[in-house]
PDB file of N, CA and C in Angstrom:
ATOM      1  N   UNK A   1       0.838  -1.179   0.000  1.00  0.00           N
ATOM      2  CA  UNK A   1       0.000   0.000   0.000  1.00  0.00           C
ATOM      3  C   UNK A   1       0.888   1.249   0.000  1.00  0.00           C
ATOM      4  N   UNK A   2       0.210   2.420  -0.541  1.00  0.00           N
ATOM      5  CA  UNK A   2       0.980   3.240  -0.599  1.00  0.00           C
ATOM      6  C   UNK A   2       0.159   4.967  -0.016  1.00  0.00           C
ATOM      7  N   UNK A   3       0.716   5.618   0.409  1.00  0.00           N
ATOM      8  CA  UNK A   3       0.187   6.862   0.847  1.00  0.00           C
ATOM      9  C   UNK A   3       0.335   8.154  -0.338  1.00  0.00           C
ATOM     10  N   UNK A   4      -0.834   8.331  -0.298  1.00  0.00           N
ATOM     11  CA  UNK A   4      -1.323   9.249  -1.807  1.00  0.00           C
ATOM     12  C   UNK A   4      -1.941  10.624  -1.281  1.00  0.00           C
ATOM     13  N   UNK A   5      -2.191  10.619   0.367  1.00  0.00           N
ATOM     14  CA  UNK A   5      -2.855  11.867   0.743  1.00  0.00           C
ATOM     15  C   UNK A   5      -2.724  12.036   2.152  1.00  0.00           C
ATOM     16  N   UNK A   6      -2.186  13.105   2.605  1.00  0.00           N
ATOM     17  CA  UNK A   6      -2.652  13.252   4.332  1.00  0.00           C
ATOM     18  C   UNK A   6      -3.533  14.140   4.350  1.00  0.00           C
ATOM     19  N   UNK A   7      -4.476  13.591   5.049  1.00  0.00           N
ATOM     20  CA  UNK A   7      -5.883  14.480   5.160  1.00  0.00           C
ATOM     21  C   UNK A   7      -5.554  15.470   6.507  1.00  0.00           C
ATOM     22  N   UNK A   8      -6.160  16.463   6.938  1.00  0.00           N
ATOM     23  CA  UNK A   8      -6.179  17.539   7.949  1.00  0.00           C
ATOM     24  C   UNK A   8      -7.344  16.643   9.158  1.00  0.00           C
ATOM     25  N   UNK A   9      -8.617  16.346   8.389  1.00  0.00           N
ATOM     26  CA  UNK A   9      -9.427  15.488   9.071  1.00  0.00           C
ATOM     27  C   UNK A   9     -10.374  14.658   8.462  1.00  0.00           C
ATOM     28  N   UNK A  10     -11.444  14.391   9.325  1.00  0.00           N
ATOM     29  CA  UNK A  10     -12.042  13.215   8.751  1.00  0.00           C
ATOM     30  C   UNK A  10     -13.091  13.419   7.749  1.00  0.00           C
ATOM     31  N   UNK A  11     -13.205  14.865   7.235  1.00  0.00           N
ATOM     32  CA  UNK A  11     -14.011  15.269   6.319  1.00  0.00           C
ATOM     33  C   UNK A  11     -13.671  15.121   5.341  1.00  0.00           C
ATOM     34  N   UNK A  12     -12.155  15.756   4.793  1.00  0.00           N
ATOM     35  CA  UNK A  12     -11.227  15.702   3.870  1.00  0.00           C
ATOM     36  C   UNK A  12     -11.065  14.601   3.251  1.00  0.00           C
ATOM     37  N   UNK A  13     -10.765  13.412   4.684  1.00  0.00           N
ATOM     38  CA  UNK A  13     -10.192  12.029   4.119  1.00  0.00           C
ATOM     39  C   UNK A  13     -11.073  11.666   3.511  1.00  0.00           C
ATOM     40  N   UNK A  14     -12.709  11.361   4.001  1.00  0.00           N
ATOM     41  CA  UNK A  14     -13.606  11.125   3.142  1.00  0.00           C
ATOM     42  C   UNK A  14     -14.205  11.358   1.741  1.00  0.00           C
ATOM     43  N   UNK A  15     -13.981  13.089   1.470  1.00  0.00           N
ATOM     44  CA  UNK A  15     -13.914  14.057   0.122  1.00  0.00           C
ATOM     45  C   UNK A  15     -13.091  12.764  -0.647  1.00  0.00           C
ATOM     46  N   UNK A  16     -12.007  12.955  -0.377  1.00  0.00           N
ATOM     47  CA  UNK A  16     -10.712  12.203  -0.892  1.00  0.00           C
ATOM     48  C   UNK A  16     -11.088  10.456  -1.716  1.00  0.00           C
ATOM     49  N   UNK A  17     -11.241   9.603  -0.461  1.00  0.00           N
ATOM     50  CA  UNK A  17     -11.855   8.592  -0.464  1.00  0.00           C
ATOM     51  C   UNK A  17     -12.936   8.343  -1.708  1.00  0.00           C
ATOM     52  N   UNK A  18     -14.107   9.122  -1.639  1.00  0.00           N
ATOM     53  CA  UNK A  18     -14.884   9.125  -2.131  1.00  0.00           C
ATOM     54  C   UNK A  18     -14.457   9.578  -3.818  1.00  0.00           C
ATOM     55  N   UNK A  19     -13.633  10.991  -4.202  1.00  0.00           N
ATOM     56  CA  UNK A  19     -13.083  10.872  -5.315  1.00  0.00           C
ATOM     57  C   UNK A  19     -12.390   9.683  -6.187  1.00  0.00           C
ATOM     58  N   UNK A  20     -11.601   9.349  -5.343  1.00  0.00           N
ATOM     59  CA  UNK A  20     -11.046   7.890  -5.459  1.00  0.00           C
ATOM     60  C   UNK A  20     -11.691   6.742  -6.078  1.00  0.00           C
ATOM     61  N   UNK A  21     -12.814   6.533  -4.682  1.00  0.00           N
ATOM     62  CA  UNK A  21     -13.796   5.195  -5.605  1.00  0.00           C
ATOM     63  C   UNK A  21     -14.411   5.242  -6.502  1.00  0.00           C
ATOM     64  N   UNK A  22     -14.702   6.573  -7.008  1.00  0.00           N
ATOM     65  CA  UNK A  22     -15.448   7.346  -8.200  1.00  0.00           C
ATOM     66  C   UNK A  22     -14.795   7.067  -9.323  1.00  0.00           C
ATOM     67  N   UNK A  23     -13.656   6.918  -9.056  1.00  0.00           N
ATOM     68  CA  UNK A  23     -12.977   6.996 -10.368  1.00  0.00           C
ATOM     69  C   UNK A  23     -12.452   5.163 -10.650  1.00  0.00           C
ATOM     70  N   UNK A  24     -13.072   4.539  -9.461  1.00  0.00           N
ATOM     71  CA  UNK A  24     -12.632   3.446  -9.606  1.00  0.00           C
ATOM     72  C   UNK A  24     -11.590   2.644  -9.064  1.00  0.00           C
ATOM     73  N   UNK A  25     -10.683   3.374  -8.126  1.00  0.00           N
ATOM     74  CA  UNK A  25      -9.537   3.041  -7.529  1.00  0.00           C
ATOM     75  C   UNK A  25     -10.074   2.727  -5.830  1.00  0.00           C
ATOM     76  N   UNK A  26      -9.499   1.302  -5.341  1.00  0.00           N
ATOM     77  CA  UNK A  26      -9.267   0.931  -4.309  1.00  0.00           C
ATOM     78  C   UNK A  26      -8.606   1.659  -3.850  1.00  0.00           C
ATOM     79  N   UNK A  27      -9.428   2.176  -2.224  1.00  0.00           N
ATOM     80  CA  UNK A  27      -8.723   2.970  -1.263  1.00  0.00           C
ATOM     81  C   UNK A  27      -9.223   2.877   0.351  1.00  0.00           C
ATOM     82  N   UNK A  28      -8.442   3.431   0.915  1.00  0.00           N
ATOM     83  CA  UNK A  28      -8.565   2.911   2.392  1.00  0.00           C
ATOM     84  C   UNK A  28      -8.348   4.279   3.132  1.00  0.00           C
ATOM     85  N   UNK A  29      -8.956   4.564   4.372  1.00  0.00           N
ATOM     86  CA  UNK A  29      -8.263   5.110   5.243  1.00  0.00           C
ATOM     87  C   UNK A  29      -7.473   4.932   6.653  1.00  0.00           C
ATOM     88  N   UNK A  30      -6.481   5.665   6.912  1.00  0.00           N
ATOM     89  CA  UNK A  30      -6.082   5.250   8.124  1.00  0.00           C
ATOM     90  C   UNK A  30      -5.268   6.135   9.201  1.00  0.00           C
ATOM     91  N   UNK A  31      -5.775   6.045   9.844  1.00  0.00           N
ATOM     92  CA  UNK A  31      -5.504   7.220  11.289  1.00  0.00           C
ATOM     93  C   UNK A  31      -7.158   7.516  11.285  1.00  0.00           C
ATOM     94  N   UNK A  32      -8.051   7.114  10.782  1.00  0.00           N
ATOM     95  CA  UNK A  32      -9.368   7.763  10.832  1.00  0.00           C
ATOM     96  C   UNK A  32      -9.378   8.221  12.383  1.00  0.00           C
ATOM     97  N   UNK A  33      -9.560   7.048  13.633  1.00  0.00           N
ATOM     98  CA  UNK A  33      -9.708   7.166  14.823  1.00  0.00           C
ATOM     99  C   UNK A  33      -8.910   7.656  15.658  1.00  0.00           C
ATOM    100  N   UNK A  34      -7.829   7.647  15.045  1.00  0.00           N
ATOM    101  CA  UNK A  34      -6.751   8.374  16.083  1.00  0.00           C
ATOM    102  C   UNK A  34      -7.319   9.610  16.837  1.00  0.00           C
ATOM    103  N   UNK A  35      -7.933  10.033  16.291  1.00  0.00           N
ATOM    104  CA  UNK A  35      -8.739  11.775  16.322  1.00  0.00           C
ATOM    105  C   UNK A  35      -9.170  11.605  17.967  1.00  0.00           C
ATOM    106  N   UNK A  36      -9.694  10.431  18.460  1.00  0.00           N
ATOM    107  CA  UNK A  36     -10.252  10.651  19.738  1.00  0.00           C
ATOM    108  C   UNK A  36      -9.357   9.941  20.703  1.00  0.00           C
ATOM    109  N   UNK A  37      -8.270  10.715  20.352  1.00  0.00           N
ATOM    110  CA  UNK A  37      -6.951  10.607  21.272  1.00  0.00           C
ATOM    111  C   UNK A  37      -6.922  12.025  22.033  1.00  0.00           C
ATOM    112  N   UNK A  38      -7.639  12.670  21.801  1.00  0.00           N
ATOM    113  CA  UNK A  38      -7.599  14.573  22.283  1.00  0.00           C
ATOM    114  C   UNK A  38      -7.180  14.806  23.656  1.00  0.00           C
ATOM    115  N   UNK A  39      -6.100  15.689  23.191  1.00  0.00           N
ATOM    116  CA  UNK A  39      -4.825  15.650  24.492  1.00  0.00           C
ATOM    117  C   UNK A  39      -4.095  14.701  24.541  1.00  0.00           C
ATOM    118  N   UNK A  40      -4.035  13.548  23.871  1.00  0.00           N
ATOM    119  CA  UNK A  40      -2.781  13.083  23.468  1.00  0.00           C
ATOM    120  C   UNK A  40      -1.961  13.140  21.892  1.00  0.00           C
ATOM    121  N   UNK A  41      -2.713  13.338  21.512  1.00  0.00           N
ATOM    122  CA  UNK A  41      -2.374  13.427  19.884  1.00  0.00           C
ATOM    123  C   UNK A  41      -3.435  14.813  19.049  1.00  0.00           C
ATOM    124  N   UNK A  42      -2.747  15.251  18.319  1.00  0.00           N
ATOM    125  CA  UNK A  42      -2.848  16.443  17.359  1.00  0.00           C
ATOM    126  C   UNK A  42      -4.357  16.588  17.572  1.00  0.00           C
ATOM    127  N   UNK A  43      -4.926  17.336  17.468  1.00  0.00           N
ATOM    128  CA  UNK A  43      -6.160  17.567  16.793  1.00  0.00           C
ATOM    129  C   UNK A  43      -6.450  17.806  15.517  1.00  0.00           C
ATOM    130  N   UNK A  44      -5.361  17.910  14.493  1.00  0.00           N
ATOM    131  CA  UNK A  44      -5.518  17.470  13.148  1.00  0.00           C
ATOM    132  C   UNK A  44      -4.291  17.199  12.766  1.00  0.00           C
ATOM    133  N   UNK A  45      -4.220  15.876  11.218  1.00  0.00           N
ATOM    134  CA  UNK A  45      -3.560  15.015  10.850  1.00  0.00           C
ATOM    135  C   UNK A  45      -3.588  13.984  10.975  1.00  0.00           C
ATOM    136  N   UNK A  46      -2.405  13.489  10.593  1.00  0.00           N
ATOM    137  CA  UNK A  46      -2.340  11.935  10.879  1.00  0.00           C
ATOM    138  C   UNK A  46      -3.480  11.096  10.138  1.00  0.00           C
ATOM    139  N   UNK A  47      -3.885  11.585   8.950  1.00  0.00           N
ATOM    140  CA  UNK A  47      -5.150  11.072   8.425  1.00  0.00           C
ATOM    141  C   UNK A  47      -4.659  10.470   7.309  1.00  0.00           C
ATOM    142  N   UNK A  48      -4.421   9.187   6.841  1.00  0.00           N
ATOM    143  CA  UNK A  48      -3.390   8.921   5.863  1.00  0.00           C
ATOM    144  C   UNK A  48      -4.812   8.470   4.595  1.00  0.00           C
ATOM    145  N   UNK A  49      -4.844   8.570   3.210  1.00  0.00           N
ATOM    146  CA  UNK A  49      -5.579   7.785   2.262  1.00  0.00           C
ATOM    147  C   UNK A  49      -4.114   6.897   1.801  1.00  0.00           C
ATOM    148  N   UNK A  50      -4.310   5.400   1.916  1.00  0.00           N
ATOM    149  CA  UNK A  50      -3.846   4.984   0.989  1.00  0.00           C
ATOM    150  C   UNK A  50      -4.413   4.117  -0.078  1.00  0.00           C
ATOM    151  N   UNK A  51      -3.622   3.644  -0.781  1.00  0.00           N
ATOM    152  CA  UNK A  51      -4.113   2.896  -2.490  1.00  0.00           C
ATOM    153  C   UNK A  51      -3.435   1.198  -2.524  1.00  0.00           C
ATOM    154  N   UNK A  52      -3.628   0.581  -3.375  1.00  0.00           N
ATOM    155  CA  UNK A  52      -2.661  -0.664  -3.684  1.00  0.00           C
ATOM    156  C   UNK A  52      -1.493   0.346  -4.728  1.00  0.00           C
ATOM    157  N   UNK A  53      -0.293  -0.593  -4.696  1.00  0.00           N
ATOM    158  CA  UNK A  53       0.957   0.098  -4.934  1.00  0.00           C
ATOM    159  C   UNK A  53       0.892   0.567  -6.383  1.00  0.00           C
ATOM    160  N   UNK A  54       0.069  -0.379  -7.254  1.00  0.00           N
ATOM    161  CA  UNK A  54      -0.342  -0.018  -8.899  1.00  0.00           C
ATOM    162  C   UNK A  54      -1.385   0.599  -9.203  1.00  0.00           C
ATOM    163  N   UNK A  55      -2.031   1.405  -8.375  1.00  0.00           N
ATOM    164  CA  UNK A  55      -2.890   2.626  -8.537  1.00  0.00           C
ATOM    165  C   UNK A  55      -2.523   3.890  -7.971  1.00  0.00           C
ATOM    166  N   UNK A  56      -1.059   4.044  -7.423  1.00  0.00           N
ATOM    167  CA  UNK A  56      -0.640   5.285  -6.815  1.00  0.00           C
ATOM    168  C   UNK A  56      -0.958   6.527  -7.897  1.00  0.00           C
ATOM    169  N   UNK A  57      -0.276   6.194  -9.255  1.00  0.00           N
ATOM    170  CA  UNK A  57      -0.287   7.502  -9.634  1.00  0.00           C
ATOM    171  C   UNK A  57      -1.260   8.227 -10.805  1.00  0.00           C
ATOM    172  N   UNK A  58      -2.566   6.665 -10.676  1.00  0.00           N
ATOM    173  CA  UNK A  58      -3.950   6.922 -11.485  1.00  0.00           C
ATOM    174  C   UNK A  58      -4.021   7.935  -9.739  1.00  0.00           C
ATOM    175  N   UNK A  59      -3.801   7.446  -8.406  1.00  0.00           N
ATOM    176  CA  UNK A  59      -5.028   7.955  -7.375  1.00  0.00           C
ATOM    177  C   UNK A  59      -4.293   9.748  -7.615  1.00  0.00           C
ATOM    178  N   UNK A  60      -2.872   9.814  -7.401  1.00  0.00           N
ATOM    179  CA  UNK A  60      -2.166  11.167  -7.609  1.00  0.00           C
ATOM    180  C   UNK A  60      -2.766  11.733  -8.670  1.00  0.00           C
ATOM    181  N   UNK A  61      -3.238  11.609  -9.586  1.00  0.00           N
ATOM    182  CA  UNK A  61      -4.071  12.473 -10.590  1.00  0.00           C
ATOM    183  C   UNK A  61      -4.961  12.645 -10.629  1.00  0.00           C
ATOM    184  N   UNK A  62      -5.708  12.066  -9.919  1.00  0.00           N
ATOM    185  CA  UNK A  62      -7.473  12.157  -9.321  1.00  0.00           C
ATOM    186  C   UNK A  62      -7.371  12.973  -8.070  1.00  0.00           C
ATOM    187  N   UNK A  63      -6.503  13.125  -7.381  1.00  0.00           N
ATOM    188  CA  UNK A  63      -6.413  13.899  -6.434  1.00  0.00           C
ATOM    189  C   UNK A  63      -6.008  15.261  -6.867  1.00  0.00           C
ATOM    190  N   UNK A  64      -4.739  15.635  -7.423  1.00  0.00           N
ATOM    191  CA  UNK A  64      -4.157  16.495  -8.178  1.00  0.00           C
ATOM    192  C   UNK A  64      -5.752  17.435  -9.019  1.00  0.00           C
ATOM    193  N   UNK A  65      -6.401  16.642  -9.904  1.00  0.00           N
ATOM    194  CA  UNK A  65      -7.193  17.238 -10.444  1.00  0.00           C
ATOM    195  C   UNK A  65      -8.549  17.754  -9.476  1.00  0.00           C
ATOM    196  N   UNK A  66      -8.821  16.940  -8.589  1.00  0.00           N
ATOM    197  CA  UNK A  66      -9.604  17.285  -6.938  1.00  0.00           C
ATOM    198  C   UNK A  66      -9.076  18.534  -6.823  1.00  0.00           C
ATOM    199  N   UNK A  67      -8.026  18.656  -6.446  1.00  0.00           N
ATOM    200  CA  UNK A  67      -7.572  19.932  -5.450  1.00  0.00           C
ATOM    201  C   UNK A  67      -7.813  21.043  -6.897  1.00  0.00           C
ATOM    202  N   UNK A  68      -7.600  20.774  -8.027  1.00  0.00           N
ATOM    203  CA  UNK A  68      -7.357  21.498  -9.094  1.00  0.00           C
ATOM    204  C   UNK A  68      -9.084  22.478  -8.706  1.00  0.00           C
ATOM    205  N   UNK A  69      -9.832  21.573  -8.897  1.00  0.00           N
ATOM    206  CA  UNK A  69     -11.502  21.768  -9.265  1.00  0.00           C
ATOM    207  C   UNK A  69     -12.004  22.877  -7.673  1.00  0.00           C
ATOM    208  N   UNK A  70     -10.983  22.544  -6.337  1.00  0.00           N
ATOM    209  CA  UNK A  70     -11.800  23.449  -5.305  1.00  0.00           C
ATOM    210  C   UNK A  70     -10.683  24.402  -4.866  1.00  0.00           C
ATOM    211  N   UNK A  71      -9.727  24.755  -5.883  1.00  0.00           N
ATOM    212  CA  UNK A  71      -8.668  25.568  -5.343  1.00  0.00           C
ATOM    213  C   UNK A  71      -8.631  26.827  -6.706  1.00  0.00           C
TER     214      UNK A  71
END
């Protein structure tokens, strides 16, 4: 597996996620829960999307073009 996105939080990761399966690419998240660590860990980050290792850089261009479309 490979890491294609760090999300800020669990809204993002999902945005993300959801672009992803749209386009057809297996994806996962992880750190989702970490979040209710509060006061021990960040209150944002640590939100990883990853992919299988032969869809990294179809998911990097679906993302790339994501950020393109709300930036």
């Amino acid at each position: 597996m490979k890491k294609v996105y760090d999300a800020l939080n669990n809204i993002e990761a999902h945005l993300v996620l959801h672009q992803l399966q749209q386009a057809g690419i297996d994806a996962l998240i992880e750190g989702e829960h970490l979040l209710g660590g509060m006061g021990e860990l960040p209150a944002v980050g640590g939100i990883r999307i990853m992919v299988n290792d032969l869809d990294e850089d179809d998911a990097n261009e679906v993302i790339k073009n994501w950020n393109d479309e709300i930036n």
